[in-house]
N, C-alpha and C. Protein backbone atom coordinates (compact mmCIF):
# COMPACT_ATOMS: atom_id res chain seq x y z
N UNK A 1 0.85 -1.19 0.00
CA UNK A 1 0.00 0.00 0.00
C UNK A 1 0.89 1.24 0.00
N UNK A 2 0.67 2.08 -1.21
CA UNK A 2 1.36 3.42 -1.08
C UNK A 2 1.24 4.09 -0.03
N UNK A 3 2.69 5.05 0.60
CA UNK A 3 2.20 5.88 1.50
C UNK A 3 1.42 7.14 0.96
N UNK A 4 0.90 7.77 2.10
CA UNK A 4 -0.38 8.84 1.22
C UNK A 4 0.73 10.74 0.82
N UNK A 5 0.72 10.75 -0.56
CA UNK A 5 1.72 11.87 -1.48
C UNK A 5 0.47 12.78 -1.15
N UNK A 6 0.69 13.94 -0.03
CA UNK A 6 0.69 15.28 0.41
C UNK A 6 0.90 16.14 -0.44
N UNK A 7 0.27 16.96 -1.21
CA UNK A 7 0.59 17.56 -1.88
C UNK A 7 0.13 19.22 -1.41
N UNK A 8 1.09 20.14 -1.43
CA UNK A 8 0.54 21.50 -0.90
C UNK A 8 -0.14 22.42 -2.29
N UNK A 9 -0.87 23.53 -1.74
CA UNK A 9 -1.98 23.62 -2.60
C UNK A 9 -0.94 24.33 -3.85
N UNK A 10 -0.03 25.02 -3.98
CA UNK A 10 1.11 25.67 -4.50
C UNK A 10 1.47 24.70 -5.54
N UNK A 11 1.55 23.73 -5.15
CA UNK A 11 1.77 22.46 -6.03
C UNK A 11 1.21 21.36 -6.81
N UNK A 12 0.03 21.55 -6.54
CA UNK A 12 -1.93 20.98 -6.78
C UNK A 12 -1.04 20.64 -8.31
N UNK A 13 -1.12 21.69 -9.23
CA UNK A 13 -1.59 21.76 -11.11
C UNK A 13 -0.11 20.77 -11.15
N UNK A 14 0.91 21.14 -10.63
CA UNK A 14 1.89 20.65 -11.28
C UNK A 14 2.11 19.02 -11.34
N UNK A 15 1.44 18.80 -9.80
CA UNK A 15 1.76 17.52 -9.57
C UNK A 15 0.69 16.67 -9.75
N UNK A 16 -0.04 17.01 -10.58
CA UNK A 16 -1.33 16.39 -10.94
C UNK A 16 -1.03 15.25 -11.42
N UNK A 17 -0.49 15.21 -12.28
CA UNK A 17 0.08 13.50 -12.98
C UNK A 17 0.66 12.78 -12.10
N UNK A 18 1.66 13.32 -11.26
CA UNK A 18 2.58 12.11 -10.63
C UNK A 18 1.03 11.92 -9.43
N UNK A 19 0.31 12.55 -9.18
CA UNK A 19 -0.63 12.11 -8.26
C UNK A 19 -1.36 10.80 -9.13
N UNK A 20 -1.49 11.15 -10.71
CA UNK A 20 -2.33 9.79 -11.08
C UNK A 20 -1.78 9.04 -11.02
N UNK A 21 -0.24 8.72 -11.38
CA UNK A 21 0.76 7.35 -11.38
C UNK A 21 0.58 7.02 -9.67
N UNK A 22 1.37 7.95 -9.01
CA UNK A 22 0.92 7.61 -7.65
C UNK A 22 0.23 6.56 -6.98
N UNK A 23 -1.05 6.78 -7.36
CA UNK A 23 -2.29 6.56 -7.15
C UNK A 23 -2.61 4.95 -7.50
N UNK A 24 -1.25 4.42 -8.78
CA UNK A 24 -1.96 3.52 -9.42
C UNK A 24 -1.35 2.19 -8.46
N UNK A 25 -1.63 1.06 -9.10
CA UNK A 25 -1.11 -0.02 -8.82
C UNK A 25 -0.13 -1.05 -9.68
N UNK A 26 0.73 -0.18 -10.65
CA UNK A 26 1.33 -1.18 -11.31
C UNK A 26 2.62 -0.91 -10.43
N UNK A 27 3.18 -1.59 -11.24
CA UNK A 27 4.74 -2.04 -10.41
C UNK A 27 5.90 -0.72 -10.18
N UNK A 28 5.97 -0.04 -11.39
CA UNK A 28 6.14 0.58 -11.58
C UNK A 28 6.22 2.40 -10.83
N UNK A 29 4.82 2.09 -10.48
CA UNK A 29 4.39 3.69 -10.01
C UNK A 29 5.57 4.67 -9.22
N UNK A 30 6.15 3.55 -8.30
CA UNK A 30 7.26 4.57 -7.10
C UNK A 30 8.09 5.31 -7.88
N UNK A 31 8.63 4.08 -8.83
CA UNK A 31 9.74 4.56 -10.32
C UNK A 31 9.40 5.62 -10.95
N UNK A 32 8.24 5.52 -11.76
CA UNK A 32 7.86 6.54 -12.66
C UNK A 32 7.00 7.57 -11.69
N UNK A 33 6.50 7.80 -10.33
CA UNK A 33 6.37 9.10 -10.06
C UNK A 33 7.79 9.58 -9.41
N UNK A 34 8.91 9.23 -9.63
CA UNK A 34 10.18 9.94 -9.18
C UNK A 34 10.39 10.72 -10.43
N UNK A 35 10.25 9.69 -11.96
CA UNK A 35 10.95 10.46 -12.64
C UNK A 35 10.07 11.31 -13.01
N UNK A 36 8.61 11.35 -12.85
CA UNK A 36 8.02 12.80 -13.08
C UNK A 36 7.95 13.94 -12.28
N UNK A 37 8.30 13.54 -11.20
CA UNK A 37 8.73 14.55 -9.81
C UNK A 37 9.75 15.12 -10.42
N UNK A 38 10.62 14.74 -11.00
CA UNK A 38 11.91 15.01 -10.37
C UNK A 38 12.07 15.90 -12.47
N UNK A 39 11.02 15.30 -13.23
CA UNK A 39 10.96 16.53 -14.32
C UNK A 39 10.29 17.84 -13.95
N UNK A 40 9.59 17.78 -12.99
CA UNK A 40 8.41 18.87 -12.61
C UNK A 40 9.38 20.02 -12.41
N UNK A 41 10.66 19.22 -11.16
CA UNK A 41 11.69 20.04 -10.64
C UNK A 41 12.64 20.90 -11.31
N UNK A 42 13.01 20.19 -12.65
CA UNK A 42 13.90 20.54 -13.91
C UNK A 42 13.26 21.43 -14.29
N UNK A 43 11.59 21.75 -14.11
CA UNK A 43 11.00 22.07 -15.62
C UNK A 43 10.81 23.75 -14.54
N UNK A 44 10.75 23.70 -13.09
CA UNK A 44 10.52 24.50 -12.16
C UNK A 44 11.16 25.52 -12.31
N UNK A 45 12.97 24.84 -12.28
CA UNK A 45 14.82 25.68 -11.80
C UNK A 45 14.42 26.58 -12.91
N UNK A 46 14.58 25.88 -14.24
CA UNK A 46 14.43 26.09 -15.61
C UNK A 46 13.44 28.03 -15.87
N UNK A 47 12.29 27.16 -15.29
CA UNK A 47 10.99 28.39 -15.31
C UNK A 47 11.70 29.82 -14.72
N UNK A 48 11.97 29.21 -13.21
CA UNK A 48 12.25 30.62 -12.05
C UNK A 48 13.31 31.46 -12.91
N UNK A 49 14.22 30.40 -13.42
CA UNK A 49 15.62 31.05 -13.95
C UNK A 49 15.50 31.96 -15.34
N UNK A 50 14.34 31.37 -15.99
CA UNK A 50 13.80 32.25 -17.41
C UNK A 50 13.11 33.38 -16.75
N UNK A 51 12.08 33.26 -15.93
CA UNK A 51 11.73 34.56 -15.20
C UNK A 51 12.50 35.75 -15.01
N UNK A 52 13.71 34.80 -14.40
CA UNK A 52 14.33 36.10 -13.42
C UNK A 52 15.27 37.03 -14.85
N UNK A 53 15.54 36.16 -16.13
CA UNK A 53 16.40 36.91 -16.95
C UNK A 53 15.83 37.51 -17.89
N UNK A 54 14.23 37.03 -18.10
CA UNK A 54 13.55 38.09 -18.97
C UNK A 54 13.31 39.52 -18.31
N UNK A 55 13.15 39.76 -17.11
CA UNK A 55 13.09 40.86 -16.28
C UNK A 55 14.22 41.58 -15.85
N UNK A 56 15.33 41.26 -17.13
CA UNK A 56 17.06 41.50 -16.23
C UNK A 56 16.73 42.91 -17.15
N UNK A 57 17.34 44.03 -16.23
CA UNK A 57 16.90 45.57 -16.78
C UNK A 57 17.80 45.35 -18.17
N UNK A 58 17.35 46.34 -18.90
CA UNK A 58 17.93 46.80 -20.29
C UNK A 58 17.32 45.60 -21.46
N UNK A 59 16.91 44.48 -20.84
CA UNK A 59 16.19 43.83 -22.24
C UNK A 59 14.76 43.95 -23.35
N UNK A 60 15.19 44.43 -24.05
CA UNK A 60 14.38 45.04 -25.17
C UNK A 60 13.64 43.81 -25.71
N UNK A 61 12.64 43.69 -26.09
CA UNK A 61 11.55 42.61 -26.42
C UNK A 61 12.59 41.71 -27.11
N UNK A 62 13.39 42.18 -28.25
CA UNK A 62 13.98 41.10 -28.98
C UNK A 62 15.17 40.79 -28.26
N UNK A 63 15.83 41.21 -27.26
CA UNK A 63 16.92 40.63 -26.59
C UNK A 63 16.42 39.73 -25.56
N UNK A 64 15.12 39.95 -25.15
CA UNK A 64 14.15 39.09 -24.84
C UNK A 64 14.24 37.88 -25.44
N UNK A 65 13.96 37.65 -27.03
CA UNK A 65 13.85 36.62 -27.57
C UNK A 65 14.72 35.76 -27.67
N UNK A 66 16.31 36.87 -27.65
CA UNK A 66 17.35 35.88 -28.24
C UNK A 66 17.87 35.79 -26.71
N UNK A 67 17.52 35.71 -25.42
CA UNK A 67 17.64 35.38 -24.08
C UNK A 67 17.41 34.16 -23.67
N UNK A 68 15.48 33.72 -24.67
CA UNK A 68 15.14 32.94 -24.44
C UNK A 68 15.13 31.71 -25.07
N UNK A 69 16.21 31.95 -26.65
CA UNK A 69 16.39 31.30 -27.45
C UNK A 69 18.06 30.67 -26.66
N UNK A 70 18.58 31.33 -26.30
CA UNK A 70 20.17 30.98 -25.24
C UNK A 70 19.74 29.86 -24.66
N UNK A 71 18.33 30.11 -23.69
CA UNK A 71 17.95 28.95 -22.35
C UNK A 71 18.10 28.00 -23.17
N UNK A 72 16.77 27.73 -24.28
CA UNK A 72 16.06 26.48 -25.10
C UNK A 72 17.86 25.91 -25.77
N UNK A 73 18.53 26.67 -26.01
CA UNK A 73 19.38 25.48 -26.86
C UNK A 73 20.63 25.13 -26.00
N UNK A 74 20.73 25.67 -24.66
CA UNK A 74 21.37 25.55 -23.67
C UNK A 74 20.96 23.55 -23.29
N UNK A 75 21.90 22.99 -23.59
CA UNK A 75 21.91 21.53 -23.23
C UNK A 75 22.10 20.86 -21.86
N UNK A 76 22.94 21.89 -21.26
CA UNK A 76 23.85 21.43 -19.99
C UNK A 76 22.80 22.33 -18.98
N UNK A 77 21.69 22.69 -19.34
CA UNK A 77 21.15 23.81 -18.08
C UNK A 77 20.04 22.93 -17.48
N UNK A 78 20.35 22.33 -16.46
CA UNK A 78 19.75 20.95 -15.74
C UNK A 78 19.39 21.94 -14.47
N UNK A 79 18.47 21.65 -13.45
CA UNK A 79 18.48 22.09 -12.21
C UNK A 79 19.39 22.63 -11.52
N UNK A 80 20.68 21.98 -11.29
CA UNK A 80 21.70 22.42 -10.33
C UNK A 80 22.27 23.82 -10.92
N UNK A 81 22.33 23.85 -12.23
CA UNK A 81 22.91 24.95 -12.72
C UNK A 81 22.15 26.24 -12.93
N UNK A 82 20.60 25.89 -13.20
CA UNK A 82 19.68 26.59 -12.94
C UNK A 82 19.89 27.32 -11.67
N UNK A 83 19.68 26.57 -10.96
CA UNK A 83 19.95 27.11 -9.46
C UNK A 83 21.32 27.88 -8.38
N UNK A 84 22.05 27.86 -9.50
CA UNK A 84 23.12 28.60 -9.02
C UNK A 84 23.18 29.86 -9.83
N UNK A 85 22.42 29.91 -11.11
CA UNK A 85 22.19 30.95 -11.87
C UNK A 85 21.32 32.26 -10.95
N UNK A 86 20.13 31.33 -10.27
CA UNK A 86 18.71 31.84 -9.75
C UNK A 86 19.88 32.71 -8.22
N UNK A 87 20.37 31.96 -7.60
CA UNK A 87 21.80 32.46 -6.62
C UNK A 87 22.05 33.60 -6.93
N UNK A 88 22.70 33.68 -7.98
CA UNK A 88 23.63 34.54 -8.34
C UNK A 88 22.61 36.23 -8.88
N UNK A 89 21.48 36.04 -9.33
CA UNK A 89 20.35 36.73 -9.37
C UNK A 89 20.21 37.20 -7.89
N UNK A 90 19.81 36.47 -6.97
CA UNK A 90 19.48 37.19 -5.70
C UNK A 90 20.93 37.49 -5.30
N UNK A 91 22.07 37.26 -4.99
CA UNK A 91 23.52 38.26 -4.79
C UNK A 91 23.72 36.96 -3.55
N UNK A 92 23.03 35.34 -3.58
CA UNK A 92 23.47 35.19 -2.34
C UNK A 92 23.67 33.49 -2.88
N UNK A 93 24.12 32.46 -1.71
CA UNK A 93 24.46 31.46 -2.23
C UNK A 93 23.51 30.67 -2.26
N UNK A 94 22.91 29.41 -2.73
CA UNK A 94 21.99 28.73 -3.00
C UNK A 94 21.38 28.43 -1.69
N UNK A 95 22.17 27.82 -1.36
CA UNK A 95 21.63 27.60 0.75
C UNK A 95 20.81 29.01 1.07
N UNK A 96 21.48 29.60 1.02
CA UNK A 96 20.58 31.16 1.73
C UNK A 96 19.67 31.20 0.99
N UNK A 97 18.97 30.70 -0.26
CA UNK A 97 18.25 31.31 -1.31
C UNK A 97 17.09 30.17 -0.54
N UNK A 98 17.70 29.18 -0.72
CA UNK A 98 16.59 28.26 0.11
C UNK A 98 16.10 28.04 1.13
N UNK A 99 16.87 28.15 1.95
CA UNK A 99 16.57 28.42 3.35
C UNK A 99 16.54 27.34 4.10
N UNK A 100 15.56 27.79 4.82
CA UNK A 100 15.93 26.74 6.16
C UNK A 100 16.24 25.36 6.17
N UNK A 101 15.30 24.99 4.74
CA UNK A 101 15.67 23.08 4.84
C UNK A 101 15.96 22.71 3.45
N UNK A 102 17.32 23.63 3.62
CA UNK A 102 18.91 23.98 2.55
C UNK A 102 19.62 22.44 3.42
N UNK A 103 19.81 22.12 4.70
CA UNK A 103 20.95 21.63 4.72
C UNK A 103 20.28 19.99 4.82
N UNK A 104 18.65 20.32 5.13
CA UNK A 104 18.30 18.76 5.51
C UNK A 104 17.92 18.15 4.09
N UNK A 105 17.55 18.68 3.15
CA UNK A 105 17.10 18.36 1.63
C UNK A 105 18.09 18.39 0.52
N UNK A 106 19.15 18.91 0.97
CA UNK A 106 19.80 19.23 -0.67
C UNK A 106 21.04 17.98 -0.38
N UNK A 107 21.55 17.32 0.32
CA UNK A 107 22.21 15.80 -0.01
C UNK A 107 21.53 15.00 -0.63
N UNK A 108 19.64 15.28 0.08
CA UNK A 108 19.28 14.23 -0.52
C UNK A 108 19.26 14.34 -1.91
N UNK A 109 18.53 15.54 -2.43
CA UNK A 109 18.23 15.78 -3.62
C UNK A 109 19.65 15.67 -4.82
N UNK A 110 20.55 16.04 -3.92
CA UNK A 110 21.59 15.13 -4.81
C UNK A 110 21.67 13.85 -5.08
N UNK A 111 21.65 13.15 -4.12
CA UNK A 111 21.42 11.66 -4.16
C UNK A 111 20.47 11.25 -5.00
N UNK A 112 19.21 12.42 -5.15
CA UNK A 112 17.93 11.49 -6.04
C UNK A 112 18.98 12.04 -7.49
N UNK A 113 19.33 13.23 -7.72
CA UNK A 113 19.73 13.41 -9.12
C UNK A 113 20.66 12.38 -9.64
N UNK A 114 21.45 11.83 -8.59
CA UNK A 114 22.59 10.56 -9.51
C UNK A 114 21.76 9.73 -9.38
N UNK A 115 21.00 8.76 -8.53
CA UNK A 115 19.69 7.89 -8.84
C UNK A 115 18.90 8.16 -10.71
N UNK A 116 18.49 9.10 -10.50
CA UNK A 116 17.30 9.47 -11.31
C UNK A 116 18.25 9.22 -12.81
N UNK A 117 19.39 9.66 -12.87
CA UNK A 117 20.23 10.38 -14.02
C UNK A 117 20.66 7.84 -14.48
N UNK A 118 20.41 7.38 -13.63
CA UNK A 118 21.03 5.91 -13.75
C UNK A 118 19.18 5.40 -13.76
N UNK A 119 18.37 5.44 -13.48
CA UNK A 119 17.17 4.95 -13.53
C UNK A 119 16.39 5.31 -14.64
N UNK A 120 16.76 6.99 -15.22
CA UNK A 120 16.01 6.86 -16.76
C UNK A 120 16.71 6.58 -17.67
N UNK A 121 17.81 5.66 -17.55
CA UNK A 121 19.04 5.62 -18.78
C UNK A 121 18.86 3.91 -18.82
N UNK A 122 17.99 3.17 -17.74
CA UNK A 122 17.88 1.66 -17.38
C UNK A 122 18.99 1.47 -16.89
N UNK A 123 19.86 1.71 -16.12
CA UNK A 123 20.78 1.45 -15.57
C UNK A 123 20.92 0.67 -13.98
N UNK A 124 21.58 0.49 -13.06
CA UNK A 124 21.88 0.02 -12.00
C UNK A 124 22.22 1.11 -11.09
N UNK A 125 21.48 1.37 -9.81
CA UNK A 125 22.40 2.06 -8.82
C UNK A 125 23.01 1.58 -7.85
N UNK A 126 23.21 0.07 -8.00
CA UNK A 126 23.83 -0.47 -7.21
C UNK A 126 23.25 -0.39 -5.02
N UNK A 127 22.66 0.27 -5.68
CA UNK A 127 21.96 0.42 -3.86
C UNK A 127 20.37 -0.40 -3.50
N UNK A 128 20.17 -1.37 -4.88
CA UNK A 128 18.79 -2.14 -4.23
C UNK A 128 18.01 -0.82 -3.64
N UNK A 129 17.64 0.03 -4.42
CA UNK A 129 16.32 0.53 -3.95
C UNK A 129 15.15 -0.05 -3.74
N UNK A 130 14.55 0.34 -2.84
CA UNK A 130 13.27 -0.55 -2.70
C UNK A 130 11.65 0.32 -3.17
N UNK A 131 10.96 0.11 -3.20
CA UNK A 131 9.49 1.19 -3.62
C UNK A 131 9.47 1.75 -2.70
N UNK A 132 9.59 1.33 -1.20
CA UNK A 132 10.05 2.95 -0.58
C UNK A 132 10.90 3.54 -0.31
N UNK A 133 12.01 3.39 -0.75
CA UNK A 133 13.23 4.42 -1.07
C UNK A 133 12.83 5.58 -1.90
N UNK A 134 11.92 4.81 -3.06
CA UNK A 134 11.29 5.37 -3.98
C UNK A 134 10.32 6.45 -4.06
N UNK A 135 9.55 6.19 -3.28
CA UNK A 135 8.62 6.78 -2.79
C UNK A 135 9.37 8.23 -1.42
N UNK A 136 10.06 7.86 -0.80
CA UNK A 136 11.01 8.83 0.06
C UNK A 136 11.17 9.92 -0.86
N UNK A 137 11.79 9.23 -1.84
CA UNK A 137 12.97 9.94 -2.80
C UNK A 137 11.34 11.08 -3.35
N UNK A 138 10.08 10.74 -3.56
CA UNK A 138 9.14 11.66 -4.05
C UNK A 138 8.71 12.80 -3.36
N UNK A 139 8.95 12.02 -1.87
CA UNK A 139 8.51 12.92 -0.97
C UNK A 139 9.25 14.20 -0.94
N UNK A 140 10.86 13.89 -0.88
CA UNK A 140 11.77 15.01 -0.99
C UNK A 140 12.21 16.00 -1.97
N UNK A 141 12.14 15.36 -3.23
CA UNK A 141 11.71 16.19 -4.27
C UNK A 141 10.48 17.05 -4.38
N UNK A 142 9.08 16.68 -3.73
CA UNK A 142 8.16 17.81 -3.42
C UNK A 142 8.53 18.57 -2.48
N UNK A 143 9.07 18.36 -1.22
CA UNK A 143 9.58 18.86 0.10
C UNK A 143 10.27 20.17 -1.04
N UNK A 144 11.51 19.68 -1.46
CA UNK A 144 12.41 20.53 -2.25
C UNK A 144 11.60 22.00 -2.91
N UNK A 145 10.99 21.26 -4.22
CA UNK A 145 9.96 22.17 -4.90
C UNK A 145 9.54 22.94 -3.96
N UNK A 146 8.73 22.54 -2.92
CA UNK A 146 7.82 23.68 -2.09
C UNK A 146 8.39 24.82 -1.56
N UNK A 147 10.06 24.17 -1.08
CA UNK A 147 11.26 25.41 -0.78
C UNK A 147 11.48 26.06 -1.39
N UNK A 148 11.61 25.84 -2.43
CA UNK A 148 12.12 26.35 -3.88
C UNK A 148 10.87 27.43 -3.93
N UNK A 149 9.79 26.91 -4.27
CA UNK A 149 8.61 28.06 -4.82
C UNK A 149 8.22 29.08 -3.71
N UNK A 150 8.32 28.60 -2.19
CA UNK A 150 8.35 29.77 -1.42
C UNK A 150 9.37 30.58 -1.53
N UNK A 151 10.72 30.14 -1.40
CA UNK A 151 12.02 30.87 -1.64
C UNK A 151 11.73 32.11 -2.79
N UNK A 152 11.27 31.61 -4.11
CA UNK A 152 11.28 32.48 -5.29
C UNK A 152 9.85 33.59 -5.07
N UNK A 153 8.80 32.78 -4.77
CA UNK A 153 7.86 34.06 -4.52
C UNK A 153 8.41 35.14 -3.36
N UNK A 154 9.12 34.46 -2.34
CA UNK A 154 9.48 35.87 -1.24
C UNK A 154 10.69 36.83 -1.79
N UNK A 155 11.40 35.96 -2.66
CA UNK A 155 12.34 37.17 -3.23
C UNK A 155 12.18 37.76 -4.37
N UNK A 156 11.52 36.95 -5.89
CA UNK A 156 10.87 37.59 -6.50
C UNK A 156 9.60 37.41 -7.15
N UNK A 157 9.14 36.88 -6.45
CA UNK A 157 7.47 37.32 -6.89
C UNK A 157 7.10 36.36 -7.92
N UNK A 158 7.95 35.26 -7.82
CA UNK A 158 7.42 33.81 -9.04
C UNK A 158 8.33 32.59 -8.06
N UNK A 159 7.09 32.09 -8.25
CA UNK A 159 7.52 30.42 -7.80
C UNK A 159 7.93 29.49 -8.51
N UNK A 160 8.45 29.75 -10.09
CA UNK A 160 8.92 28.81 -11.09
C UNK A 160 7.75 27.46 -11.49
N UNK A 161 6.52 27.73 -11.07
CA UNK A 161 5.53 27.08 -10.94
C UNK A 161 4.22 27.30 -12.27
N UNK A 162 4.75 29.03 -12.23
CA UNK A 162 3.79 29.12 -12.80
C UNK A 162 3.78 29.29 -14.87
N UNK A 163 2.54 29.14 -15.42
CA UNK A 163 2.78 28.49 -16.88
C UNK A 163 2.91 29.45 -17.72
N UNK A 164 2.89 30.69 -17.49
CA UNK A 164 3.31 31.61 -19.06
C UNK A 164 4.52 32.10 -18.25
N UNK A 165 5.67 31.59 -17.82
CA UNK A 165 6.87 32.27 -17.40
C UNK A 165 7.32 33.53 -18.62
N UNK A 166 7.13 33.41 -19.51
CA UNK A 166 7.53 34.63 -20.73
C UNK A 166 6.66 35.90 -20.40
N UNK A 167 5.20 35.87 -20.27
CA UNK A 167 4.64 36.80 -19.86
C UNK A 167 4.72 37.60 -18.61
N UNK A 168 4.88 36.54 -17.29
CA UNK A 168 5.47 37.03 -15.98
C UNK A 168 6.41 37.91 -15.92
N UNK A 169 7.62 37.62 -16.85
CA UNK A 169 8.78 37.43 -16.76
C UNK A 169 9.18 38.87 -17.49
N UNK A 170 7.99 39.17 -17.76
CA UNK A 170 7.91 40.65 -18.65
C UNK A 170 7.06 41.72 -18.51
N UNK A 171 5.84 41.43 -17.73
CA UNK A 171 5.26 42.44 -16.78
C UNK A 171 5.60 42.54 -15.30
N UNK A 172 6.33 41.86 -14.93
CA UNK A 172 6.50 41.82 -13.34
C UNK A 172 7.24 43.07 -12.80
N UNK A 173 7.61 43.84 -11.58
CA UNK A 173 8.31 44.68 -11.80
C UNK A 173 9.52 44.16 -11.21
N UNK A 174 10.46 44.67 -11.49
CA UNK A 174 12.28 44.34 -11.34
C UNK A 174 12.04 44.12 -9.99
N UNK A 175 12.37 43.70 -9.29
CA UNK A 175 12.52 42.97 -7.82
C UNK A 175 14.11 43.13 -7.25
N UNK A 176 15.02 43.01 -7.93
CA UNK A 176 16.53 42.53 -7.86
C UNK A 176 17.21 43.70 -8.48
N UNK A 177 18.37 44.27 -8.23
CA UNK A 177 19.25 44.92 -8.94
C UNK A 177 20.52 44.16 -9.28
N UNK A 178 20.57 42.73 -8.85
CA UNK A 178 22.07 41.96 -9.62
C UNK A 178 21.27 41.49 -10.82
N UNK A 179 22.10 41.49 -11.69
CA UNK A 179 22.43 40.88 -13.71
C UNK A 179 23.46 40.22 -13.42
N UNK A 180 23.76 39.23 -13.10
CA UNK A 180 25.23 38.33 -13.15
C UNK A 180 25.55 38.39 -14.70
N UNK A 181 25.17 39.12 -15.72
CA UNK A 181 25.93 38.75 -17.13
C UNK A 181 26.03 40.37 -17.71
N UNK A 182 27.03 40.38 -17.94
CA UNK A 182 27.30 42.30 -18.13
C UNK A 182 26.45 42.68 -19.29
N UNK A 183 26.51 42.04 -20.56
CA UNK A 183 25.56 41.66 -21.63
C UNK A 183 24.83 40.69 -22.08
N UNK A 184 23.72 40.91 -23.41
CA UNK A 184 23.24 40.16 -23.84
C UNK A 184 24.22 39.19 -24.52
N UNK A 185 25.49 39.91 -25.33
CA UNK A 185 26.52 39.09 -25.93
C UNK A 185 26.93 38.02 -24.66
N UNK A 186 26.82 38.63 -23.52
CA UNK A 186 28.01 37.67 -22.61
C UNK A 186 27.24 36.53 -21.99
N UNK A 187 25.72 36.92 -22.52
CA UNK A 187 24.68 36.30 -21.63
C UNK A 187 25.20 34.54 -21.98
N UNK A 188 25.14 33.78 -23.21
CA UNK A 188 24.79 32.36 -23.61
C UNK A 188 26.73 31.79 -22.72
N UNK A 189 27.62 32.88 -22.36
CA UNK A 189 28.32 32.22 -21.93
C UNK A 189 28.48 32.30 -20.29
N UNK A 190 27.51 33.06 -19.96
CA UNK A 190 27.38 32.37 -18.31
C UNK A 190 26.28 31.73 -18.11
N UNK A 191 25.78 31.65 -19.32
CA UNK A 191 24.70 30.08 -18.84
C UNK A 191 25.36 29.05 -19.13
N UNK A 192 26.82 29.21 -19.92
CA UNK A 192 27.16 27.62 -19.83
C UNK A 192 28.45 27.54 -18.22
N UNK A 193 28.67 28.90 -18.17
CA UNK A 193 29.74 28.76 -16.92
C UNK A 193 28.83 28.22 -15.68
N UNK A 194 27.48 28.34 -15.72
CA UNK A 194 26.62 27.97 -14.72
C UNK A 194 26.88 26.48 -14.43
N UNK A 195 27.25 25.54 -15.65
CA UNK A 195 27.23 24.03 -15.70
C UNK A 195 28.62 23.63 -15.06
N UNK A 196 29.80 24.61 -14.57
CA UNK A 196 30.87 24.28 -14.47
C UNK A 196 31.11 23.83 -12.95
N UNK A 197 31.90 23.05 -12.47
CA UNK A 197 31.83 22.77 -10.98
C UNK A 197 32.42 24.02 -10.29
């Protein structure tokens, strides 16, 4: 019997699907609601981080475009790098951005990313997971998200949650005075310095 997936109301639309797999009874479900958790999360970093650079002062509708054309062909811009981007936007380090349950969530959430990165490739993690490892591993990835989307609404006013990030991302008012990229030219190369250790 599944344990019962809590979902906060912030998180209702997004997690609607992994609630139907959830829910089900094939063998499968613990597996495949990690790896849709854990796209929700990608698809979240991704969102907050397009937000915060369509609203970076001086971008003109079409530097706009070719901002958002940088993200889309950006290969290496996975969560972690997202999130040190979203950092570097607020002037502070990822821990501080997240806050309080920065130090009890983010090993794990590492741990689910090398899991996850060997489980959608069919691979082995060598650790005998069990369906509730599995299921843990869902819980903390929502835990995560929920940090994440409070974190971004208290500093700028989007939870990476929400679905026209282009429109947000362009009526909202400036929130932040850091641009971590001096230009639009310099912009596509600190989204790849973002991927660097």
């Amino acid at each position: 019997m599944p344990t019962t997936l809590t979902v906060p109301p912030i998180l209702q639309d997004e997690f609607e699907t992994v609630q139907a797999v959830w829910a089900t009874e094939a063998d499968t479900r613990a597996l495949d609601s990690l790896i849709l958790a854990w796209a929700k999360y990608e698809k979240q970093a991704r969102r907050l981080l397009t937000f915060l650079v369509l609203q970076a002062v001086g971008l003109d509708p079409a530097e706009r475009t070719s901002a958002r054309n940088a993200i889309r062909d950006n290969r290496t811009l996975m969560a972690g790098p997202c999130l040190k981007g979203i950092a570097q936007f607020a002037g502070i380090s990822v821990a501080e951005f997240v806050g309080a349950r920065y130090a009890e969530l983010f090993p794990i959430i590492d741990t689910i990313r090398q899991h996850r990165n060997k489980l959608l490739h069919g691979q082995l993690t060598g650790e005998k997971l069990t369906t509730e490892d599995l299921e843990a591993h869902v819980h903390t990835v929502l835990a995560w998200m929920f940090a994440l989307a409070e974190a971004g609404l208290q500093r700028f006013g989007s939870s990476g949650l929400e679905r026209d990030t282009e429109a947000l991302g362009c009526t909202q008012p400036v929130l932040f005075q850091n641009r971590p990229f001096a230009s639009l030219a310099a912009f596509p190369g600190w989204l790849r310095s973002l991927s660097n250790p």
